[in-house]
PDB file of N, CA and C in Angstrom:
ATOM      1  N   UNK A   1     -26.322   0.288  -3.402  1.00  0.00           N
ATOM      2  CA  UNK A   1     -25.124  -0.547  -3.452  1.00  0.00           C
ATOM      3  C   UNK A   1     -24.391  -0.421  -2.128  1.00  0.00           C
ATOM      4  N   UNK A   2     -23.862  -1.765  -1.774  1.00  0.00           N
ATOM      5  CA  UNK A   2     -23.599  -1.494  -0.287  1.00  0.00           C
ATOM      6  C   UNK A   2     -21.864  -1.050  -0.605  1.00  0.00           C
ATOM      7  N   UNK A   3     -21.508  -0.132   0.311  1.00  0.00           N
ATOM      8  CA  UNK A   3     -20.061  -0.318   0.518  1.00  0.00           C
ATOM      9  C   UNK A   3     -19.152  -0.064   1.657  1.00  0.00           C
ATOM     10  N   UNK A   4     -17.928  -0.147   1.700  1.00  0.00           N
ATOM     11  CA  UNK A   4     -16.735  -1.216   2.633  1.00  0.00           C
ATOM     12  C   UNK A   4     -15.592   0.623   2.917  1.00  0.00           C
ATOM     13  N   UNK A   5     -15.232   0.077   4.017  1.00  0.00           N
ATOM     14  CA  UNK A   5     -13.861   1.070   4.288  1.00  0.00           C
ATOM     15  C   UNK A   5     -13.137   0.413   3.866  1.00  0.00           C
ATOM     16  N   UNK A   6     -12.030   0.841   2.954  1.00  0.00           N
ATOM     17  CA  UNK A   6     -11.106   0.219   2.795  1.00  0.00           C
ATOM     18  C   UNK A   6      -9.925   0.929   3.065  1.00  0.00           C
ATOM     19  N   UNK A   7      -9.633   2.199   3.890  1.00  0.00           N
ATOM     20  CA  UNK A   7      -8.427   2.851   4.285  1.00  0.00           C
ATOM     21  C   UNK A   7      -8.873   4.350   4.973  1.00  0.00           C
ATOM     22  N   UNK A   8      -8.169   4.421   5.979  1.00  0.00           N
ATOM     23  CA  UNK A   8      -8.308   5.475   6.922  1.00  0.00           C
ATOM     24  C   UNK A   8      -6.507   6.016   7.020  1.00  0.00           C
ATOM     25  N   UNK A   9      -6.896   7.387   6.469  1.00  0.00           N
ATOM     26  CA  UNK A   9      -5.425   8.161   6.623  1.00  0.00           C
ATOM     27  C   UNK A   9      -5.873   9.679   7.950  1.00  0.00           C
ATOM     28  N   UNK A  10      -4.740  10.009   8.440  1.00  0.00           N
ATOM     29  CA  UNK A  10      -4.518  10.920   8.956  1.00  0.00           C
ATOM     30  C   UNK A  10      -5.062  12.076   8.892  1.00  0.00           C
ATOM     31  N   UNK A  11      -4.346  12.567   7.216  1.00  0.00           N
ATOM     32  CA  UNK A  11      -4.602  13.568   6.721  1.00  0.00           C
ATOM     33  C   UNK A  11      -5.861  13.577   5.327  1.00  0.00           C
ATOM     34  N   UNK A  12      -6.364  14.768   4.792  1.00  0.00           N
ATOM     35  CA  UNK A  12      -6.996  15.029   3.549  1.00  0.00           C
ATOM     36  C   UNK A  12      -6.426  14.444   2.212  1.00  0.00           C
ATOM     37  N   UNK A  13      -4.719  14.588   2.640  1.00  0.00           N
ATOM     38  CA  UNK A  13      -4.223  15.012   1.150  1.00  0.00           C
ATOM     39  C   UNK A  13      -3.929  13.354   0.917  1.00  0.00           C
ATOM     40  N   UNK A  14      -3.532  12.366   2.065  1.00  0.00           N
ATOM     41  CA  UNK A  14      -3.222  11.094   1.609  1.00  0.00           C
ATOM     42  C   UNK A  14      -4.504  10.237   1.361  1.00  0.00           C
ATOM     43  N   UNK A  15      -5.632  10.873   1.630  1.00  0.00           N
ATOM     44  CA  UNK A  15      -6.970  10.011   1.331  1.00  0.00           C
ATOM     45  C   UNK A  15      -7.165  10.325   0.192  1.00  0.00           C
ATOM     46  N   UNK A  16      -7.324  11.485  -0.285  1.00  0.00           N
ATOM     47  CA  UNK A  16      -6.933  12.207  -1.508  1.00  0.00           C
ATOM     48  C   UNK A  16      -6.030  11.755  -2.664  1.00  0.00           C
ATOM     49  N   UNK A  17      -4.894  11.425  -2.562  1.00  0.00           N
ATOM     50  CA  UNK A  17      -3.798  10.841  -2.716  1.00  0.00           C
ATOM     51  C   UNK A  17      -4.470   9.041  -3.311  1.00  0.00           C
ATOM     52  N   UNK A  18      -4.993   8.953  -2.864  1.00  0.00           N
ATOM     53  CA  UNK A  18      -5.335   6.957  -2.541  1.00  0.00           C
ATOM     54  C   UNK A  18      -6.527   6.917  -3.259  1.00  0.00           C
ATOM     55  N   UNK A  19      -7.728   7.896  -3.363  1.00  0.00           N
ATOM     56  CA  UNK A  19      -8.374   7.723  -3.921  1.00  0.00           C
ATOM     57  C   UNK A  19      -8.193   8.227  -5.393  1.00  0.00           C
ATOM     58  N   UNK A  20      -6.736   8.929  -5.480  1.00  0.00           N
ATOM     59  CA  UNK A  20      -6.825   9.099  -7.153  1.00  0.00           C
ATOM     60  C   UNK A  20      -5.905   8.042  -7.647  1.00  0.00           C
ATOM     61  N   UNK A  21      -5.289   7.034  -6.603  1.00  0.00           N
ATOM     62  CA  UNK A  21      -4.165   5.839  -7.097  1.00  0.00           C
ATOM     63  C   UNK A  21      -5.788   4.990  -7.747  1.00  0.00           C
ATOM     64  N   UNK A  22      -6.692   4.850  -6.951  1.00  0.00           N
ATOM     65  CA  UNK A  22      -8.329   3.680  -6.859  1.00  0.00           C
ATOM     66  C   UNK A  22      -8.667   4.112  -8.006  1.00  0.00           C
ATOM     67  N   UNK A  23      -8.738   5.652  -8.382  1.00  0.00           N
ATOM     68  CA  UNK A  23      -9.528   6.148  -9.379  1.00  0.00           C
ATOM     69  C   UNK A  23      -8.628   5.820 -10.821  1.00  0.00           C
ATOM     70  N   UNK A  24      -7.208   5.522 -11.250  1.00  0.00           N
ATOM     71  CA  UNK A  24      -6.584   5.145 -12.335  1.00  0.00           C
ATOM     72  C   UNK A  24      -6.844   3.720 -12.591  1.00  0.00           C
ATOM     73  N   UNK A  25      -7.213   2.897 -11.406  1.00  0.00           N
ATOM     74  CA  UNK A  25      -7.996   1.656 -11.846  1.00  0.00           C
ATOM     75  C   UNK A  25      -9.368   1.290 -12.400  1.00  0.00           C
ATOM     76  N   UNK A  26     -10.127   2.433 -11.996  1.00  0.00           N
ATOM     77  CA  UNK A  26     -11.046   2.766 -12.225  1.00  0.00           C
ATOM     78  C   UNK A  26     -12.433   2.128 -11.026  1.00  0.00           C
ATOM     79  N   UNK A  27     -11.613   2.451 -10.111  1.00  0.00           N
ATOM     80  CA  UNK A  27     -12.454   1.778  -8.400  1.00  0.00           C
ATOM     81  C   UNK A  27     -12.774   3.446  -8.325  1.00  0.00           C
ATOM     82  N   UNK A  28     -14.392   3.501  -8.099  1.00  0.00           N
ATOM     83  CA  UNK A  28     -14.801   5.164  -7.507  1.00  0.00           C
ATOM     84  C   UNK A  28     -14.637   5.064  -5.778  1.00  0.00           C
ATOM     85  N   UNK A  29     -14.133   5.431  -5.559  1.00  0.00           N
ATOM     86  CA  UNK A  29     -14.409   5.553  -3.989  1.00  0.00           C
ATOM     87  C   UNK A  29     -14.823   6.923  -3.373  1.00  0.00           C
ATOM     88  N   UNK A  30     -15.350   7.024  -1.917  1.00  0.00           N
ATOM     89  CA  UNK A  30     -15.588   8.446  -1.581  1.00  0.00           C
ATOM     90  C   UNK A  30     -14.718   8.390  -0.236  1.00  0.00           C
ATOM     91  N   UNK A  31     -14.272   9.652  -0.211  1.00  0.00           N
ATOM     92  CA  UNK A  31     -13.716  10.098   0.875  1.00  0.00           C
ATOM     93  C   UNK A  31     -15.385  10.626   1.873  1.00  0.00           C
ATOM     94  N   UNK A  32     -15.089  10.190   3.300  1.00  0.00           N
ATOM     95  CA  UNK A  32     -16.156  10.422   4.316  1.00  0.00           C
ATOM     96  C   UNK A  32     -14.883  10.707   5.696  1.00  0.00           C
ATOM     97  N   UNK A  33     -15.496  11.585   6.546  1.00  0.00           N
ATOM     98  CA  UNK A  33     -15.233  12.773   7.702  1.00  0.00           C
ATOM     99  C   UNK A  33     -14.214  13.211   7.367  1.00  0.00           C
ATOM    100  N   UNK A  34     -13.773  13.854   6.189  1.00  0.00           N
ATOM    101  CA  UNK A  34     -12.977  14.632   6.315  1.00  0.00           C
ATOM    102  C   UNK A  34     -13.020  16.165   6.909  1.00  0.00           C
ATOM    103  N   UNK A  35     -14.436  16.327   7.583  1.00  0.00           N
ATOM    104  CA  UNK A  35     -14.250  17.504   7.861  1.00  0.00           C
ATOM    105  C   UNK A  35     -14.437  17.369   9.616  1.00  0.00           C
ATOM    106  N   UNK A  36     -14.460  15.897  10.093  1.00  0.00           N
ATOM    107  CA  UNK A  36     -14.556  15.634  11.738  1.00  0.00           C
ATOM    108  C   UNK A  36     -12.695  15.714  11.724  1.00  0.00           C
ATOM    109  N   UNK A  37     -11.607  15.984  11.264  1.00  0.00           N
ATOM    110  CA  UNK A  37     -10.234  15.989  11.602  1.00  0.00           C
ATOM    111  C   UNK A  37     -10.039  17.259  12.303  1.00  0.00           C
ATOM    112  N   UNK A  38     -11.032  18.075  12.312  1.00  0.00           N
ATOM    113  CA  UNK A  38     -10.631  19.085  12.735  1.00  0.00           C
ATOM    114  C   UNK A  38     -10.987  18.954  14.466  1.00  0.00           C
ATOM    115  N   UNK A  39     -12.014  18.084  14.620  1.00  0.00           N
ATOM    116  CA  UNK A  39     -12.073  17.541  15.826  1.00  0.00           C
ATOM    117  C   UNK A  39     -11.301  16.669  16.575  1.00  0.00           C
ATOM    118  N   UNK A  40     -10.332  16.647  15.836  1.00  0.00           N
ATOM    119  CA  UNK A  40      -9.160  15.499  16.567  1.00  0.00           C
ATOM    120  C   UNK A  40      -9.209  16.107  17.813  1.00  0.00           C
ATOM    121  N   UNK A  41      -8.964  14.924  19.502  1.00  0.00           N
ATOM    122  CA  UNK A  41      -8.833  15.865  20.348  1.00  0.00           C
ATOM    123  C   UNK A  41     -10.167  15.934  21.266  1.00  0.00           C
ATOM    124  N   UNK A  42     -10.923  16.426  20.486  1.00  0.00           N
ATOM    125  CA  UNK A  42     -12.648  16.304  21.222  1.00  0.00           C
ATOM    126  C   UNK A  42     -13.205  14.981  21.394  1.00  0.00           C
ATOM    127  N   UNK A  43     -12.914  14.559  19.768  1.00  0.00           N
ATOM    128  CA  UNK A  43     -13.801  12.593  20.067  1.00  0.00           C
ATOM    129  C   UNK A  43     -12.134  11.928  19.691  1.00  0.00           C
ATOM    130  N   UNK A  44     -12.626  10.652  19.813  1.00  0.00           N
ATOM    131  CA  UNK A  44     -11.583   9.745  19.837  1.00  0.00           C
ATOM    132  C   UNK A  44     -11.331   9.618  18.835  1.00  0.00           C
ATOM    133  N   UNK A  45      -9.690   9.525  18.558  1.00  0.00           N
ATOM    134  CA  UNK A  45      -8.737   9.790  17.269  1.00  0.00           C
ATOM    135  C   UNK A  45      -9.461   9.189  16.341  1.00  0.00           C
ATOM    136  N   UNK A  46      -9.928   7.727  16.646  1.00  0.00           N
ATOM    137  CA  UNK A  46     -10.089   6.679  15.560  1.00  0.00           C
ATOM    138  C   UNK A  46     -11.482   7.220  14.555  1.00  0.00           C
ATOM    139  N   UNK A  47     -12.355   7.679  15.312  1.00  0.00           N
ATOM    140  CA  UNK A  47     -13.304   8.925  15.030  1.00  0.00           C
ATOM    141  C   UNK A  47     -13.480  10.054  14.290  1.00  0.00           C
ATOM    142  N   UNK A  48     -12.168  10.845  14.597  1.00  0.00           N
ATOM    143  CA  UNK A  48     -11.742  12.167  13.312  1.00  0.00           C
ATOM    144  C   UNK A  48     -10.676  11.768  12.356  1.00  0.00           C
ATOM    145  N   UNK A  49     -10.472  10.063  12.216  1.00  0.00           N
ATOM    146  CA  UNK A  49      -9.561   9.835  10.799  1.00  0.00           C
ATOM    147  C   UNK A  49      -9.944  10.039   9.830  1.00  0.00           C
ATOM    148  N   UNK A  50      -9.696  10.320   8.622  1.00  0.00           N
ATOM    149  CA  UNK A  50     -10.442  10.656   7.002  1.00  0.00           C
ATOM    150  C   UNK A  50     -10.273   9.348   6.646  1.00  0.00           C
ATOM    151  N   UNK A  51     -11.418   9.015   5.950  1.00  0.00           N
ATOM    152  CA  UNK A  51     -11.464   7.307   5.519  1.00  0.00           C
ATOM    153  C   UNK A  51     -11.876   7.254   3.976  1.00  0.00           C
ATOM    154  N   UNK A  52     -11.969   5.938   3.331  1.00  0.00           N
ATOM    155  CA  UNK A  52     -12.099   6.105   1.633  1.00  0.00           C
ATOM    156  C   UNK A  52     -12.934   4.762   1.659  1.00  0.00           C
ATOM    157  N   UNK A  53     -14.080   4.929   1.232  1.00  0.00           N
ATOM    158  CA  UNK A  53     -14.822   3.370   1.142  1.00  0.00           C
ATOM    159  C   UNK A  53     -15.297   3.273  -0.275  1.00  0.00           C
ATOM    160  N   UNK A  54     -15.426   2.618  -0.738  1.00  0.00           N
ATOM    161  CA  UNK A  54     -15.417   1.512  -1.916  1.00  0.00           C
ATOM    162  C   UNK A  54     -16.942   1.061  -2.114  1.00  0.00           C
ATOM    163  N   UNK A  55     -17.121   0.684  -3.556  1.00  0.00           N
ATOM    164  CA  UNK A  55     -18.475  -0.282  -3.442  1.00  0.00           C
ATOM    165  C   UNK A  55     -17.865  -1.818  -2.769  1.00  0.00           C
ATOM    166  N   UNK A  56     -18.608  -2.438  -2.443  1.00  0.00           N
ATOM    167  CA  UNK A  56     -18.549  -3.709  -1.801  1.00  0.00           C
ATOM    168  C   UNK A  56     -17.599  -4.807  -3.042  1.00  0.00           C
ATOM    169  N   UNK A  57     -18.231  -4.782  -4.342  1.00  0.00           N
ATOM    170  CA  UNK A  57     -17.810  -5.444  -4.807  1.00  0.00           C
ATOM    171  C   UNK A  57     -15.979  -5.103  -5.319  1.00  0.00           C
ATOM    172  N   UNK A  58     -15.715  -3.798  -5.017  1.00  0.00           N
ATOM    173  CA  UNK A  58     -14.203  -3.693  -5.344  1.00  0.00           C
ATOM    174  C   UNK A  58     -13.506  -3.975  -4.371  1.00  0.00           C
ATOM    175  N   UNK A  59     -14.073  -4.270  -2.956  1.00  0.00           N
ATOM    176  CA  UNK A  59     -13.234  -4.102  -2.234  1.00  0.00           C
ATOM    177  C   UNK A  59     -11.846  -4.774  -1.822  1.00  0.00           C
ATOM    178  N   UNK A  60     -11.961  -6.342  -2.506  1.00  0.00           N
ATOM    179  CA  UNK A  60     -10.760  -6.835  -3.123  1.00  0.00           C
ATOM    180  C   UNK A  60      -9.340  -6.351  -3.392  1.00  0.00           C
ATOM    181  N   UNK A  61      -9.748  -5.916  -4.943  1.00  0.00           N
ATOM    182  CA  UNK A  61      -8.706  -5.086  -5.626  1.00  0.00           C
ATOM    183  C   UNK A  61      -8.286  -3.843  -4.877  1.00  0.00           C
ATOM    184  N   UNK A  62      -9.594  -2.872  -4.449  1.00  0.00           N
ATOM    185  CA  UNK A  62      -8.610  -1.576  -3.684  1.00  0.00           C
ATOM    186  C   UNK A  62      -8.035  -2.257  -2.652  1.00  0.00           C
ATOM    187  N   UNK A  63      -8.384  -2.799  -1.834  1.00  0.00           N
ATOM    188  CA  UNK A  63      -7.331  -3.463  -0.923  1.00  0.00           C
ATOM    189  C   UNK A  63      -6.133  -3.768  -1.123  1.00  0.00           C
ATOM    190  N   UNK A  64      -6.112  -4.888  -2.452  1.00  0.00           N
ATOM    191  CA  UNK A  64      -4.442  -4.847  -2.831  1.00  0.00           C
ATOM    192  C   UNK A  64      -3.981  -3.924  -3.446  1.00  0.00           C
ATOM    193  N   UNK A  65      -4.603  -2.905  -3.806  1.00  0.00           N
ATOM    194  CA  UNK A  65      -4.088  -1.669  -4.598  1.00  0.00           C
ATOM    195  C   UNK A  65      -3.356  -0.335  -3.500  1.00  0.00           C
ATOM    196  N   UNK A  66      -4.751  -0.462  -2.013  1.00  0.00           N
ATOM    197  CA  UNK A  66      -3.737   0.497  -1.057  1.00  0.00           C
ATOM    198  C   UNK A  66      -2.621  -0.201  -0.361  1.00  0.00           C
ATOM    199  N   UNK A  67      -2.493  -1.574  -0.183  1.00  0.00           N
ATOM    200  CA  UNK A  67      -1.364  -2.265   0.188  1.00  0.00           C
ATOM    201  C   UNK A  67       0.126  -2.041  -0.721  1.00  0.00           C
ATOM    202  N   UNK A  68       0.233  -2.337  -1.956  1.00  0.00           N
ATOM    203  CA  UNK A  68       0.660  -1.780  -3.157  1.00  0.00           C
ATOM    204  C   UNK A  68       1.163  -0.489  -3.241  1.00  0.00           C
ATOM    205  N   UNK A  69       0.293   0.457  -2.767  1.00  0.00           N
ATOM    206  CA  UNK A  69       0.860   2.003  -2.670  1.00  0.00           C
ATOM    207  C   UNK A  69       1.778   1.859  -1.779  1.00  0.00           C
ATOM    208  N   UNK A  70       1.103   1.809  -0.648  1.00  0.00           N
ATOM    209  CA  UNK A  70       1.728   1.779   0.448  1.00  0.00           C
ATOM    210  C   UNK A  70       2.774   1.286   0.985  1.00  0.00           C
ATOM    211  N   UNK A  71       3.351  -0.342   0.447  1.00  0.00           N
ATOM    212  CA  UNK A  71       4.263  -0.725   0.398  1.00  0.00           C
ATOM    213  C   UNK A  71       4.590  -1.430  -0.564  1.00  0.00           C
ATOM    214  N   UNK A  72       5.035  -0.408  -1.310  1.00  0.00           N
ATOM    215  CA  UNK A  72       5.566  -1.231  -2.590  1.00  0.00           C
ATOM    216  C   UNK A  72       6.447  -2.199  -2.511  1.00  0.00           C
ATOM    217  N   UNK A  73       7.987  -2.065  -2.030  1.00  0.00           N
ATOM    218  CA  UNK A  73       8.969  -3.183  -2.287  1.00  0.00           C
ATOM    219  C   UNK A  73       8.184  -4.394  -1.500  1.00  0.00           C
ATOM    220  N   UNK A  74       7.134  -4.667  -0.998  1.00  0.00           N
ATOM    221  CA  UNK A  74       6.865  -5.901  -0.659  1.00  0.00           C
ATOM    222  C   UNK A  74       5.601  -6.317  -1.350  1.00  0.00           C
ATOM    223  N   UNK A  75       5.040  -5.568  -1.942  1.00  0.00           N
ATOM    224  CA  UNK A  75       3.810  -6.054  -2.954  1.00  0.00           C
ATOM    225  C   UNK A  75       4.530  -6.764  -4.098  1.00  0.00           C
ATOM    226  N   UNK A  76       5.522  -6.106  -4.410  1.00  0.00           N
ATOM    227  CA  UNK A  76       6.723  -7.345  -5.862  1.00  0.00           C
ATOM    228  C   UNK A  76       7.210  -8.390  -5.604  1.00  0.00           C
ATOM    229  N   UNK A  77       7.337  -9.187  -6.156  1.00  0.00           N
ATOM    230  CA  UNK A  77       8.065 -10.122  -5.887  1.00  0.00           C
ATOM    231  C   UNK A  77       9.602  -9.842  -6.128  1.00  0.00           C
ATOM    232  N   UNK A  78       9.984 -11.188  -5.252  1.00  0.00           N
ATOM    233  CA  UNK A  78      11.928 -10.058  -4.615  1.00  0.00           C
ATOM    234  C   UNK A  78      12.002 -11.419  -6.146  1.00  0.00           C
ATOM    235  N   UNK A  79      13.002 -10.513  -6.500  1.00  0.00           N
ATOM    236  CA  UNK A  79      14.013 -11.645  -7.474  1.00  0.00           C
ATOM    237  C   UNK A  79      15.091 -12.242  -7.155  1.00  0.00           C
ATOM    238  N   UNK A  80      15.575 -13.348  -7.418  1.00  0.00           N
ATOM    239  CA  UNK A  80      16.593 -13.946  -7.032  1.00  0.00           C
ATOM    240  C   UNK A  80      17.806 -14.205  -8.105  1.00  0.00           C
ATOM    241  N   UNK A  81      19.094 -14.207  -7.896  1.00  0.00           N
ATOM    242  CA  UNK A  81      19.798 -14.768  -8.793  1.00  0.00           C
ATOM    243  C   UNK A  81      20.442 -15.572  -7.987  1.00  0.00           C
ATOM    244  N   UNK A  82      21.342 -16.684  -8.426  1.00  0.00           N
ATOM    245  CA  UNK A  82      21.593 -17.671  -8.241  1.00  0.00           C
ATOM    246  C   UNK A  82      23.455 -17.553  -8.539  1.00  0.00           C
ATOM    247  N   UNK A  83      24.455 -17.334  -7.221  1.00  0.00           N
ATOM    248  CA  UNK A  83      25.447 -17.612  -7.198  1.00  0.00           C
ATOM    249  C   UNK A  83      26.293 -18.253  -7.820  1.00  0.00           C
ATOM    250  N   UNK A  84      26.970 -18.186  -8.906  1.00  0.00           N
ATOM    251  CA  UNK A  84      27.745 -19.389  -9.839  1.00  0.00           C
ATOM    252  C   UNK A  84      28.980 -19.893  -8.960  1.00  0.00           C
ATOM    253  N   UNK A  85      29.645 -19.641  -8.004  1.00  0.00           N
ATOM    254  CA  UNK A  85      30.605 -19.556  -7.204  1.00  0.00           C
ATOM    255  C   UNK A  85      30.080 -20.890  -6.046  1.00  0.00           C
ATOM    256  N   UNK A  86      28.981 -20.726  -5.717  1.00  0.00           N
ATOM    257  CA  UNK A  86      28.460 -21.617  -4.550  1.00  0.00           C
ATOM    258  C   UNK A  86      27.075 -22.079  -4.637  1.00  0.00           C
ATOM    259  N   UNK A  87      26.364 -21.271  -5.907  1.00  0.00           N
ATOM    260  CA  UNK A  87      25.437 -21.832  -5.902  1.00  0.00           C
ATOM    261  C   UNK A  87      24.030 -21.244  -4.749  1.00  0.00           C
ATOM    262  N   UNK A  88      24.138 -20.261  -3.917  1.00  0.00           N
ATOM    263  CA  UNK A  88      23.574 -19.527  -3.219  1.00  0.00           C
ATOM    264  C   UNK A  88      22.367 -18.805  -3.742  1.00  0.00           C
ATOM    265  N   UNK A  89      21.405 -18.759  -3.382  1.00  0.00           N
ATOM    266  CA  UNK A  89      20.247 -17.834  -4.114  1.00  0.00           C
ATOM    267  C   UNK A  89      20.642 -16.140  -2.991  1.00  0.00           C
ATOM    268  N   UNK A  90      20.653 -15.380  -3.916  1.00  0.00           N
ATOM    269  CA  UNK A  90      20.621 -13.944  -2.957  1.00  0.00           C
ATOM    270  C   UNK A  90      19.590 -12.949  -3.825  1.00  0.00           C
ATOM    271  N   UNK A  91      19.237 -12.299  -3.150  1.00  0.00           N
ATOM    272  CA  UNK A  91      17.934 -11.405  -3.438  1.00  0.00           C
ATOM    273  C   UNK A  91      18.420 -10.255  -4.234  1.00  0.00           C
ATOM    274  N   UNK A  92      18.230  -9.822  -5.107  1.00  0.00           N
ATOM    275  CA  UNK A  92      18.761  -9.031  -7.105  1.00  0.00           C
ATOM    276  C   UNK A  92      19.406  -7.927  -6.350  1.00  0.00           C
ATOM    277  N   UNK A  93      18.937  -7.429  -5.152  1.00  0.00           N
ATOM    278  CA  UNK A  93      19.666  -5.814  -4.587  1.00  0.00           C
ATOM    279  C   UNK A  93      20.940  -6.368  -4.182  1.00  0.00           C
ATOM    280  N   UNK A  94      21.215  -7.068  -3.788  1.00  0.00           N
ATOM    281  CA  UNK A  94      22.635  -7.342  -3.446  1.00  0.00           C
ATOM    282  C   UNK A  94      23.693  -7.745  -4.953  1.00  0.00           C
ATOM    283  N   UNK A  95      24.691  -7.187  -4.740  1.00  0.00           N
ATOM    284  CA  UNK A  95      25.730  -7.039  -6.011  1.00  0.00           C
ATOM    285  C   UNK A  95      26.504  -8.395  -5.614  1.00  0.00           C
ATOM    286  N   UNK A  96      27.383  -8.519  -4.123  1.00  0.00           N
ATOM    287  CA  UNK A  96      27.398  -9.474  -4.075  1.00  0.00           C
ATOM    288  C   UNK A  96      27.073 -10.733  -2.998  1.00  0.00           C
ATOM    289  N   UNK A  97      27.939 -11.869  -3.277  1.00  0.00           N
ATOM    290  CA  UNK A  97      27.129 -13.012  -2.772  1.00  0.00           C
ATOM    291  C   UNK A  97      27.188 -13.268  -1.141  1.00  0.00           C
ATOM    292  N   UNK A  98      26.050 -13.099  -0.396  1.00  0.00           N
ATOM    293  CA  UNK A  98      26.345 -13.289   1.164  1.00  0.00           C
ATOM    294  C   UNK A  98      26.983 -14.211   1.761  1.00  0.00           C
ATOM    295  N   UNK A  99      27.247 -15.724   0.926  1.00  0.00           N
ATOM    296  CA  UNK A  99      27.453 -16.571   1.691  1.00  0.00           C
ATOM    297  C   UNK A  99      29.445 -16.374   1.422  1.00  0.00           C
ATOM    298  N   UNK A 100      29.490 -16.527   0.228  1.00  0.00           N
ATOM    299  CA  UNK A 100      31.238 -16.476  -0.212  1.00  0.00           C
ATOM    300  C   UNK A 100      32.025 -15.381  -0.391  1.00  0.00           C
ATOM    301  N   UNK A 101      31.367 -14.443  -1.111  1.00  0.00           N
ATOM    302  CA  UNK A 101      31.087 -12.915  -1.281  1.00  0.00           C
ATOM    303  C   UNK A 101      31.994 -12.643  -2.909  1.00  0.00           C
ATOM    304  N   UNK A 102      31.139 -13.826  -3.755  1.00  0.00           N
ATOM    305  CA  UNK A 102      31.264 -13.307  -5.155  1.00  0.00           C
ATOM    306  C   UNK A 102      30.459 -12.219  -5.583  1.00  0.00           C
ATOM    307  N   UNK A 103      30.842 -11.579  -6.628  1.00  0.00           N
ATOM    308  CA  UNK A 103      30.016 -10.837  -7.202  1.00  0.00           C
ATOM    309  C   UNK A 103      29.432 -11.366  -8.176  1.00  0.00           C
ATOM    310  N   UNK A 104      28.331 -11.062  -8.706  1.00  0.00           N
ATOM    311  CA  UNK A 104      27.163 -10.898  -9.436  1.00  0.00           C
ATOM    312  C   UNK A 104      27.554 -10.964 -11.039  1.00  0.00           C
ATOM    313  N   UNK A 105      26.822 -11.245 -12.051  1.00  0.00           N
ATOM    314  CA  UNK A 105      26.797 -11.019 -13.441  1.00  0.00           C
ATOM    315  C   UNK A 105      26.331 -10.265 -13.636  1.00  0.00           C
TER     316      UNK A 105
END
């Protein structure tokens, strides 16, 4: 079965970390060079990163799944409420309204 990188971390513990977020979906992935980090320095950085690859066919979903970890408040969708005062759409974290500066229900 062929498979895909789908994320290169720094360290052990965040590849680690990512492959047990993959593994509650039930995506197996393997962690590969985690033991070239210790060579950071000798070969080129991009070289001793710890990486997590996937079978081919997940590579989809873990993709949006380490995007997701990684940045959550932008993997959600922002909510909007809708200003009764002016009629303004403002994004749910704000209490109140940017344009008039009502507050919120």
């Amino acid at each position: 079965m062929k498979t895909v990188r789908v994320y290169r971390a720094d360290t052990i513990a965040a590849a680690s970390h990512m492959k047990n977020v993959l593994a509650q979906y039930e995506i197996t992935a393997e962690i590969r060079n985690d033991c070239l980090l210790s060579l950071a320095g000798s070969i080129p950085i991009g070289e001793s990163l710890v990486e997590l690859w996937v079978k081919a066919l997940d590579f989809r979903r873990a993709t949006d799944l380490v995007k997701a970890t990684l940045d959550p408040v932008h993997s959600e969708k922002i909510k909007i409420w809708v200003c009764e005062n002016c009629s303004e759409e403002v994004e749910e974290y704000f209490a109140v309204c940017w344009s008039c500066g009502a507050i919120s229900n």
